[in-house]
N, C-alpha and C. Protein backbone atom coordinates (compact mmCIF):
# COMPACT_ATOMS: atom_id res chain seq x y z
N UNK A 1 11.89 5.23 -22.14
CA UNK A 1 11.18 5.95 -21.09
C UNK A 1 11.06 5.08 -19.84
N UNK A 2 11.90 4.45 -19.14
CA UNK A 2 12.11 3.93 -18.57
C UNK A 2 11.93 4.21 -16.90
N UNK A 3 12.78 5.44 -17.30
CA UNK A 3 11.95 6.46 -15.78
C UNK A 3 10.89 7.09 -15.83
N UNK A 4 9.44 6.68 -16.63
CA UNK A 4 8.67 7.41 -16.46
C UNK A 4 8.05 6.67 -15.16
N UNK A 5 6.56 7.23 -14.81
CA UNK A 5 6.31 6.59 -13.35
C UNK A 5 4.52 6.14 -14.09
N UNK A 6 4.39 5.38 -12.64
CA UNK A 6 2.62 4.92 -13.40
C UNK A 6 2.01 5.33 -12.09
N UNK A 7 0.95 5.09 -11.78
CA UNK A 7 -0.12 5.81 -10.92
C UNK A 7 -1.16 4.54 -10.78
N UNK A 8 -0.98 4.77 -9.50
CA UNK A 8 -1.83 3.17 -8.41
C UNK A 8 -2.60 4.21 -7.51
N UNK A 9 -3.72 3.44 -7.17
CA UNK A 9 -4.66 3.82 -6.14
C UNK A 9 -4.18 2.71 -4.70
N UNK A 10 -4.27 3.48 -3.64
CA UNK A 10 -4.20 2.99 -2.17
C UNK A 10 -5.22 3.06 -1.62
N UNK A 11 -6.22 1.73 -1.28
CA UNK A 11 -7.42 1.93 -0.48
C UNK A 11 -6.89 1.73 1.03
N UNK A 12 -6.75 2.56 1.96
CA UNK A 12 -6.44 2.44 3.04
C UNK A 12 -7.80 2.26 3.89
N UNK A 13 -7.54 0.77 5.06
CA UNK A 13 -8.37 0.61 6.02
C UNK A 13 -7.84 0.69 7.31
N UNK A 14 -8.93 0.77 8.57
CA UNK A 14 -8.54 0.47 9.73
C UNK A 14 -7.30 1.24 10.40
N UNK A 15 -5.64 1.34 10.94
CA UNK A 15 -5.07 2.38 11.12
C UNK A 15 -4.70 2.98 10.20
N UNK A 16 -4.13 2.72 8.82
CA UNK A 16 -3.49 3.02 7.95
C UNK A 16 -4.66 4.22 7.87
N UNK A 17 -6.33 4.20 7.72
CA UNK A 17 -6.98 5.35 7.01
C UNK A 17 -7.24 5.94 8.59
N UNK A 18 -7.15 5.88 9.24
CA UNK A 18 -6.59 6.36 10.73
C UNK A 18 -5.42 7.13 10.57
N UNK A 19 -4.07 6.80 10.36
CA UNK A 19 -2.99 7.42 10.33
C UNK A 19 -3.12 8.58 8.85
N UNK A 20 -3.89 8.11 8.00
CA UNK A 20 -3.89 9.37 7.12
C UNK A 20 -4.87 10.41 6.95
N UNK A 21 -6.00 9.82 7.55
CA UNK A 21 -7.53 10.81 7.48
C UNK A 21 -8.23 10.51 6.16
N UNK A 22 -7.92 9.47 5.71
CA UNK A 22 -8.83 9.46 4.35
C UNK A 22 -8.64 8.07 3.85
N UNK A 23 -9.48 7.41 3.03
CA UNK A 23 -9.83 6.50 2.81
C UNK A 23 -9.03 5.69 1.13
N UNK A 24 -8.21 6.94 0.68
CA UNK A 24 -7.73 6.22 -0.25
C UNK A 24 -6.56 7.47 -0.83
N UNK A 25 -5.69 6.97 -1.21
CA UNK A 25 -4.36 7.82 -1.52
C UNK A 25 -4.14 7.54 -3.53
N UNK A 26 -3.89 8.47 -4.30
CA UNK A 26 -3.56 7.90 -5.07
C UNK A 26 -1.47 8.69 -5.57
N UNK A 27 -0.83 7.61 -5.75
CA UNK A 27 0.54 7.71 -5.91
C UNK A 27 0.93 7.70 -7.17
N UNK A 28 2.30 8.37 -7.56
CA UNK A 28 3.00 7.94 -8.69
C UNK A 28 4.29 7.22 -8.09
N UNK A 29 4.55 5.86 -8.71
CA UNK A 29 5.83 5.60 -8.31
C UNK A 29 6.43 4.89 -9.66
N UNK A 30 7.55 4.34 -9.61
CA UNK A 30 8.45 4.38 -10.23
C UNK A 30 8.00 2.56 -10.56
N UNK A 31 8.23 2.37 -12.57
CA UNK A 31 7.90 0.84 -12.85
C UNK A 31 8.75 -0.15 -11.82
N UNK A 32 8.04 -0.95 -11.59
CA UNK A 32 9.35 -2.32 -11.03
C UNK A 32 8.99 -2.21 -9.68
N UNK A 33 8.07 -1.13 -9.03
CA UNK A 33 8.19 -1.13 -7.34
C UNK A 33 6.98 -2.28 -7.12
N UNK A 34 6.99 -2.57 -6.09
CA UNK A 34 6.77 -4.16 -5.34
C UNK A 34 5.67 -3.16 -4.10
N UNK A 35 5.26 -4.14 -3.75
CA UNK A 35 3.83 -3.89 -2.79
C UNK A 35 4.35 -3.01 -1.23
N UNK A 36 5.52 -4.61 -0.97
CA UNK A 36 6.31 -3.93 0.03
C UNK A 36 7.17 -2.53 0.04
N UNK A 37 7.40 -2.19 -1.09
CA UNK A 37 8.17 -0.77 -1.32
C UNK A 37 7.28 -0.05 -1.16
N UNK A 38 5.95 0.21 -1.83
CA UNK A 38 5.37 0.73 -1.32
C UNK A 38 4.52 1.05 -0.13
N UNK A 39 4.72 -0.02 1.10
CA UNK A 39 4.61 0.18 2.22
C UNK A 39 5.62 0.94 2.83
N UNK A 40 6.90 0.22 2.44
CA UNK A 40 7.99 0.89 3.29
C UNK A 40 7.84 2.61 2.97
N UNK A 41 7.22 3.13 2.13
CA UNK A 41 7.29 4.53 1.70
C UNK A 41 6.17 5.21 2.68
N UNK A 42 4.73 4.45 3.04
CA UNK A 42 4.38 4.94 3.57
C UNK A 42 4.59 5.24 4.92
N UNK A 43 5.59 3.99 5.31
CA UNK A 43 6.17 3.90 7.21
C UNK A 43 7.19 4.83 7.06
N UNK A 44 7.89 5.33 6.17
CA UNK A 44 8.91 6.43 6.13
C UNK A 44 7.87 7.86 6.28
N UNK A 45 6.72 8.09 5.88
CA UNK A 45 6.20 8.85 6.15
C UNK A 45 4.98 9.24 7.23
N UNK A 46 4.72 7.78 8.05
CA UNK A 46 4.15 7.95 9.09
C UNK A 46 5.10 6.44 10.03
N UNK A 47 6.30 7.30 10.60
CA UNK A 47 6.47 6.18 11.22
C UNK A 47 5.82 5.46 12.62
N UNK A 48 4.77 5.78 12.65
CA UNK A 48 4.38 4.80 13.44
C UNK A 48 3.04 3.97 13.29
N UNK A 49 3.27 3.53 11.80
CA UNK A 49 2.87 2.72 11.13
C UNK A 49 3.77 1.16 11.26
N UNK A 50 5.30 1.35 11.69
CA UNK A 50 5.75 0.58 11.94
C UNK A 50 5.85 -1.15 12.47
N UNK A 51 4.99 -0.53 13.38
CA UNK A 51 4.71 -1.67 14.36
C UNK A 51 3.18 -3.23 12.97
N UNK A 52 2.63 -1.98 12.49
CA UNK A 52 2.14 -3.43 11.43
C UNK A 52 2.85 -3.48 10.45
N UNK A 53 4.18 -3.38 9.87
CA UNK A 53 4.65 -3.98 9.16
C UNK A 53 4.87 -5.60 8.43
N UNK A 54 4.91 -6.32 9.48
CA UNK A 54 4.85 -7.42 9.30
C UNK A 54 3.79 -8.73 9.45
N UNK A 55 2.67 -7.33 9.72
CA UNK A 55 1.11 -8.07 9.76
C UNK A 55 0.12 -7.67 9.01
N UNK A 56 0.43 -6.34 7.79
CA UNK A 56 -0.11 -6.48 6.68
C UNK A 56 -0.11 -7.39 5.88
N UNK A 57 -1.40 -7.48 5.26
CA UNK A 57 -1.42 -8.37 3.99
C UNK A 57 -2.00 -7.39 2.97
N UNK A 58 -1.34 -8.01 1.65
CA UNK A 58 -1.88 -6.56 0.75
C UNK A 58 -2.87 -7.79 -0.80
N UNK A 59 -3.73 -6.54 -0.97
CA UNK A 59 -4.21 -6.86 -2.09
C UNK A 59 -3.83 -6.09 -3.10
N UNK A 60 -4.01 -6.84 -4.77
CA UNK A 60 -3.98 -5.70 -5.37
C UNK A 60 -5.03 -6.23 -6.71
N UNK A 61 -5.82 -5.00 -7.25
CA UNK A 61 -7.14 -5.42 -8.02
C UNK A 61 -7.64 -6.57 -7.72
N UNK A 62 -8.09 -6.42 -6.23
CA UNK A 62 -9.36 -7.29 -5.46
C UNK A 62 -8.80 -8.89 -5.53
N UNK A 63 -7.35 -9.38 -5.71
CA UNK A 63 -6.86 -10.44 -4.94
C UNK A 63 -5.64 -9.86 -4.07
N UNK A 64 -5.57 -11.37 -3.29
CA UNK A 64 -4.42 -11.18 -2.16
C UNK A 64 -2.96 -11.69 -3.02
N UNK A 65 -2.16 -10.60 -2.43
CA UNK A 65 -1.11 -11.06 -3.36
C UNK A 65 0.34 -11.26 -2.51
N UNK A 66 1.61 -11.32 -2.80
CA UNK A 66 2.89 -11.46 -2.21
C UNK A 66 3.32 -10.18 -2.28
N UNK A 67 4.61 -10.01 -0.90
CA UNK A 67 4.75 -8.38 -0.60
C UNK A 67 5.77 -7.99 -2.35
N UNK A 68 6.14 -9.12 -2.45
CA UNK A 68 7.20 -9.20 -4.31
C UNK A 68 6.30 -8.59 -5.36
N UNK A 69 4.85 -8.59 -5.36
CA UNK A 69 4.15 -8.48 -5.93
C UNK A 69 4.94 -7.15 -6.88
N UNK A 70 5.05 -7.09 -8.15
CA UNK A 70 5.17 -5.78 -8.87
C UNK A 70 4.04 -5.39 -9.49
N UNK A 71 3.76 -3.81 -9.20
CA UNK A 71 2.89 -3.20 -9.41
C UNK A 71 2.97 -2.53 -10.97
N UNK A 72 1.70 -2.59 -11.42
CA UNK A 72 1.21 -1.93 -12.66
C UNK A 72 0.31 -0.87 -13.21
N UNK A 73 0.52 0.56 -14.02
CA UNK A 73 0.15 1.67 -13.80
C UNK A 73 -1.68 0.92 -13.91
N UNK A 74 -1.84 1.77 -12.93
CA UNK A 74 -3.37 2.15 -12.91
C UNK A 74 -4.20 0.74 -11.59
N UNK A 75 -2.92 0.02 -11.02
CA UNK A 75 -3.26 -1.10 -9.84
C UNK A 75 -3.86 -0.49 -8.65
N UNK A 76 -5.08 -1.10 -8.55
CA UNK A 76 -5.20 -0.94 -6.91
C UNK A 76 -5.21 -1.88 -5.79
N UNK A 77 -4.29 -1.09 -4.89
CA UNK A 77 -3.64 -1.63 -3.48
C UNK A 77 -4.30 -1.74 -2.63
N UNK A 78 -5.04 -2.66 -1.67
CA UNK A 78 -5.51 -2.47 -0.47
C UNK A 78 -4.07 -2.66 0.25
N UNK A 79 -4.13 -2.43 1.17
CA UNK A 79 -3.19 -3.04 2.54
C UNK A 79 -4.51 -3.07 3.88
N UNK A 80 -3.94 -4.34 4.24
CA UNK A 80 -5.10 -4.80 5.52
C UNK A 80 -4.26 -5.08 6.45
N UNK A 81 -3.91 -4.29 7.39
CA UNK A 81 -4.10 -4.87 8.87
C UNK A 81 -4.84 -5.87 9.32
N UNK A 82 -4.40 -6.57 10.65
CA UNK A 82 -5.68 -7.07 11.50
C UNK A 82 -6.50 -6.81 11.65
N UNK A 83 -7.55 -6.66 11.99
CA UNK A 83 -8.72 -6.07 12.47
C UNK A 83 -9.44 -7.09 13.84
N UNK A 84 -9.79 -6.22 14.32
CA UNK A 84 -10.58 -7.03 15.27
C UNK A 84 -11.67 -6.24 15.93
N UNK A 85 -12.88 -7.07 16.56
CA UNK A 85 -13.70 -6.65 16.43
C UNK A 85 -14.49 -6.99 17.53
N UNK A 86 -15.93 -6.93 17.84
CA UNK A 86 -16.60 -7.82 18.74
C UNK A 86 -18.06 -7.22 18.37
């Protein structure tokens, strides 16, 4: 069962829950996908998410991890932008 899929939660902050209207997404994707794949899926679906591509940092179950990171059914993802503030 190799192609079955597992199911991760996305806590989206800052534009990302901006670009979607809500505060957390939950996905099925496919074993073996990586943090960054699952970004790139979401910039395929809002591309103009683009521009933070390479200034996310992602967590997953409340540490910071590498975009290589492979994901496991039932993981949750932050992705963080910059933020800034005053």
């Amino acid at each position: 069962m190799s192609n079955s899929s597992i199911s991760i939660t996305i806590k989206l902050f800052a534009v990302y829950q901006e670009v979607y209207g809500k505060s957390e997404l939950q996905l099925e994707i496919l074993p073996q996908t990586s943090v960054s794949q699952v970004l790139e899926g979401l910039i395929a679906e809002h591309p103009k998410l683009e521009q933070w591509r390479d200034r996310t940092r992602f967590g997953v179950n409340l540490e910071f991890v590498t975009p290589e990171t492979i994901l496991q059914n039932g993981d949750e993802v932050v992705l963080v932008p910059p933020v800034s503030g005053g």
